[in-house]
N, C-alpha and C. Protein backbone atom coordinates (compact mmCIF):
# COMPACT_ATOMS: atom_id res chain seq x y z
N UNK A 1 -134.83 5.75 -8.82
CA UNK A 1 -135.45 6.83 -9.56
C UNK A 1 -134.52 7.24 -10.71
N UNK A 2 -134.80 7.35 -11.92
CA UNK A 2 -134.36 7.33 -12.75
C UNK A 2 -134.31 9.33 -13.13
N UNK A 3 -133.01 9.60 -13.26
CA UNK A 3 -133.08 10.95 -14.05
C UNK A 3 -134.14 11.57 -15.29
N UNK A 4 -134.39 12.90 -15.05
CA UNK A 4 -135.81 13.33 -15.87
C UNK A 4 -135.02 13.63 -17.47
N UNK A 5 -134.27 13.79 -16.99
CA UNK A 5 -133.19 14.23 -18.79
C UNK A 5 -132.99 12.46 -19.50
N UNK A 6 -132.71 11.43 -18.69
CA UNK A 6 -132.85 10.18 -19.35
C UNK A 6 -134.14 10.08 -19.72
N UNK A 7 -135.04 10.62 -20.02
CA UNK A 7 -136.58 10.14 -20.33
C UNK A 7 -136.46 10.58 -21.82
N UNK A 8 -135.47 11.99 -22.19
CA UNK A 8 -135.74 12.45 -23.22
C UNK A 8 -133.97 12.47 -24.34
N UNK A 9 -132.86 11.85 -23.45
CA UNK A 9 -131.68 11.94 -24.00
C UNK A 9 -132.14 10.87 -25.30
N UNK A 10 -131.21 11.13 -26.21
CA UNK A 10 -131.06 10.73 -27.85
C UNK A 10 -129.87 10.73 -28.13
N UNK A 11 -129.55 9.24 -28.44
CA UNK A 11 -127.92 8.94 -29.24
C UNK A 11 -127.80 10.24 -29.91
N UNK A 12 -126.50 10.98 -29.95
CA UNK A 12 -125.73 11.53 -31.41
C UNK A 12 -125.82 10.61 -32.38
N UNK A 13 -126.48 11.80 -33.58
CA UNK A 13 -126.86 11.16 -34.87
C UNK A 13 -125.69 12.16 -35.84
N UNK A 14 -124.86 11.33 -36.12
CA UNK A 14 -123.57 11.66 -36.92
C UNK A 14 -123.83 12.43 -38.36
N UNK A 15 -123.88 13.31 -39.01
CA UNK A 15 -123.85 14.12 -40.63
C UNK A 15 -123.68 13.14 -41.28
N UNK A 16 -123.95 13.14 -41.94
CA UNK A 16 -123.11 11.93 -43.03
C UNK A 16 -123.06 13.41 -44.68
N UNK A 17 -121.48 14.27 -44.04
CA UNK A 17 -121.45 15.43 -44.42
C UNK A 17 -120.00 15.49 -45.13
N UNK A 18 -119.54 15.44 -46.27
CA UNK A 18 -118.30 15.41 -46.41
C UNK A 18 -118.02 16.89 -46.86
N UNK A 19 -116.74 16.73 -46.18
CA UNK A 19 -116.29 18.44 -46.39
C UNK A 19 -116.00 18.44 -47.67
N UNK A 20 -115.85 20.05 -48.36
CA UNK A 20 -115.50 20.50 -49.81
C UNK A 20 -114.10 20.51 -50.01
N UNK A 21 -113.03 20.16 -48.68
CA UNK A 21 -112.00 20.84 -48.40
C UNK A 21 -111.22 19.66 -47.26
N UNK A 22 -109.95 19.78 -47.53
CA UNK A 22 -109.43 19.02 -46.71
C UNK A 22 -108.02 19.60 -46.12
N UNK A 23 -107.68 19.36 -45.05
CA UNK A 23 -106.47 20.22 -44.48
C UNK A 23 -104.78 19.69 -44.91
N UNK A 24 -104.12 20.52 -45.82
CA UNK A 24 -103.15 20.08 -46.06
C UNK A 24 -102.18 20.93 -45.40
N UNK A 25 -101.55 19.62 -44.30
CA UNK A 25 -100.11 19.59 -43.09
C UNK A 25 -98.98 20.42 -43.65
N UNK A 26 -98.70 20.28 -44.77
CA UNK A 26 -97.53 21.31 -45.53
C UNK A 26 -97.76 22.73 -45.69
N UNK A 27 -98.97 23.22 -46.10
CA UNK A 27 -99.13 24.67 -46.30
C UNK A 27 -99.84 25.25 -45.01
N UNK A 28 -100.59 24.14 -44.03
CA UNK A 28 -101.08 24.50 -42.84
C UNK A 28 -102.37 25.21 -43.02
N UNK A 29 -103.14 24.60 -43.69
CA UNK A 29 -104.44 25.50 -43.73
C UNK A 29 -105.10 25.00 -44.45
N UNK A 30 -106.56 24.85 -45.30
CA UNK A 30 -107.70 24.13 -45.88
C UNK A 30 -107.64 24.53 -47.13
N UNK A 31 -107.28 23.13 -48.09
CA UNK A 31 -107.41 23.54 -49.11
C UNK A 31 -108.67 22.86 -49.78
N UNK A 32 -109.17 23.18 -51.31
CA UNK A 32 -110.55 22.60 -52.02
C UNK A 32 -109.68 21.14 -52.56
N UNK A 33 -110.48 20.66 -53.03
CA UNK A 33 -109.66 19.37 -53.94
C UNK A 33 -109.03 19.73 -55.03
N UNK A 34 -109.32 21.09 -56.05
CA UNK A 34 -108.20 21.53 -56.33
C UNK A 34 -107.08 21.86 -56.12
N UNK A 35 -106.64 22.15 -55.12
CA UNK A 35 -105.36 22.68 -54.52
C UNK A 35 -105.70 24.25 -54.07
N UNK A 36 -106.80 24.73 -54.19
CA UNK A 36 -107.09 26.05 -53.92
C UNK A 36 -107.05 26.15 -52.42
N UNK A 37 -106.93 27.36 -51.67
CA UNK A 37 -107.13 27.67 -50.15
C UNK A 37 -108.59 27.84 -50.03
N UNK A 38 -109.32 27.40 -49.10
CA UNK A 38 -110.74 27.06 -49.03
C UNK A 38 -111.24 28.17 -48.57
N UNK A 39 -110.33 29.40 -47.88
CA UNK A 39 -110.77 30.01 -47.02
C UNK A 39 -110.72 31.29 -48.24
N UNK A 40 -109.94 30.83 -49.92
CA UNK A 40 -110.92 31.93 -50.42
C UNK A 40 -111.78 32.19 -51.31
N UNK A 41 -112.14 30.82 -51.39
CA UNK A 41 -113.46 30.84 -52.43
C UNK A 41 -114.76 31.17 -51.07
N UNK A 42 -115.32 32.64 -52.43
CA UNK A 42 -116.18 33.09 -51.71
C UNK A 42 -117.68 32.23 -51.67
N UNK A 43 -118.12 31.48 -52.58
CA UNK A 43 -119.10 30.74 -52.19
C UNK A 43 -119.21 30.04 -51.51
N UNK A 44 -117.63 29.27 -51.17
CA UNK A 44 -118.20 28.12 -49.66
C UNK A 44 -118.30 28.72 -48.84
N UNK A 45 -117.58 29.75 -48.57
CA UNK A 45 -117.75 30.50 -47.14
C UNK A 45 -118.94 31.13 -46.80
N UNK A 46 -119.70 31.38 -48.11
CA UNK A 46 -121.42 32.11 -47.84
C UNK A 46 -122.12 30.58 -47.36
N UNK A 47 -121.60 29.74 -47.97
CA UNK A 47 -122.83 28.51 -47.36
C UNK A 47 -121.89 27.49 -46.27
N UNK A 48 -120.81 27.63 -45.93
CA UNK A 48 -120.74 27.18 -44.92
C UNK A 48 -120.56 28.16 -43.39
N UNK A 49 -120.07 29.70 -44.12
CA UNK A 49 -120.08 30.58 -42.99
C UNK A 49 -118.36 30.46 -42.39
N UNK A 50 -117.92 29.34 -42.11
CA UNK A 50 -116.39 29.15 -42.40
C UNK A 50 -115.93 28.00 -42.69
N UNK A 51 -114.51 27.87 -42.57
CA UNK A 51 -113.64 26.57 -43.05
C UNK A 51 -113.14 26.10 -41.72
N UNK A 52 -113.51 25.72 -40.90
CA UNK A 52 -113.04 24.81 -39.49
C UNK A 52 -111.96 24.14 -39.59
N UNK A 53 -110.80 24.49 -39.22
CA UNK A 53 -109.34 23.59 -39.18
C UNK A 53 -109.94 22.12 -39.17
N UNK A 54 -109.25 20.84 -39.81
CA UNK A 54 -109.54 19.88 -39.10
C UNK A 54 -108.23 19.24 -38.68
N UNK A 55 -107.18 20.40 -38.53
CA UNK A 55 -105.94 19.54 -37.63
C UNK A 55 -106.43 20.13 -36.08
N UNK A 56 -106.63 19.19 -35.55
CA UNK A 56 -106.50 19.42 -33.78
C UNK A 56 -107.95 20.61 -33.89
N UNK A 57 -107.54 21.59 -32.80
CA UNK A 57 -108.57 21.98 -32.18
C UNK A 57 -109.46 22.52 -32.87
N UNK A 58 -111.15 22.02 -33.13
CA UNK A 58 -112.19 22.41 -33.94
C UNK A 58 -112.49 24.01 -33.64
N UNK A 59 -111.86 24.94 -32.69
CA UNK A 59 -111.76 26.11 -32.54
C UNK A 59 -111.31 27.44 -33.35
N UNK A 60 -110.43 26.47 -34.16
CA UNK A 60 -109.16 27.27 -34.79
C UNK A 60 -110.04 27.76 -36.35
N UNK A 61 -109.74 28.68 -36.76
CA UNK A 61 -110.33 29.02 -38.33
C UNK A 61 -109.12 29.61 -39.23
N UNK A 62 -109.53 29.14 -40.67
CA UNK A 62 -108.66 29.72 -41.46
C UNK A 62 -108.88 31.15 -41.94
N UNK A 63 -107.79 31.71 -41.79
CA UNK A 63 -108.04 33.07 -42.30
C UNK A 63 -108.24 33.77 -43.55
């Protein structure tokens, strides 16, 4: 007998989403591709809501 959740499970379908921002190890926190801190331009933060660390734990936010 086959599980009722296998009738309806679906591969993860990956973003194909590139961030505005990338985490630079030296200053410790998200910067834009300018060199700006991501966490203070106010328009990405209205459309993304925040800047998600991407060193280690996806928990962490920039302040």
């Amino acid at each position: 007998m086959q599980p009722f959740a296998l009738n309806y499970a679906r591969p993860a379908v990956q973003p194909e989403v590139t961030a505005a921002y990338a985490y630079d190890a030296g200053r410790q926190l998200n910067v834009l591709r300018d060199g700006r801190i991501a966490a203070r331009d106010h328009a990405l933060l209205r459309e993304l809501g925040t800047t998600t660390s991407t060193a280690g734990s996806k928990t962490h936010f920039d302040d």
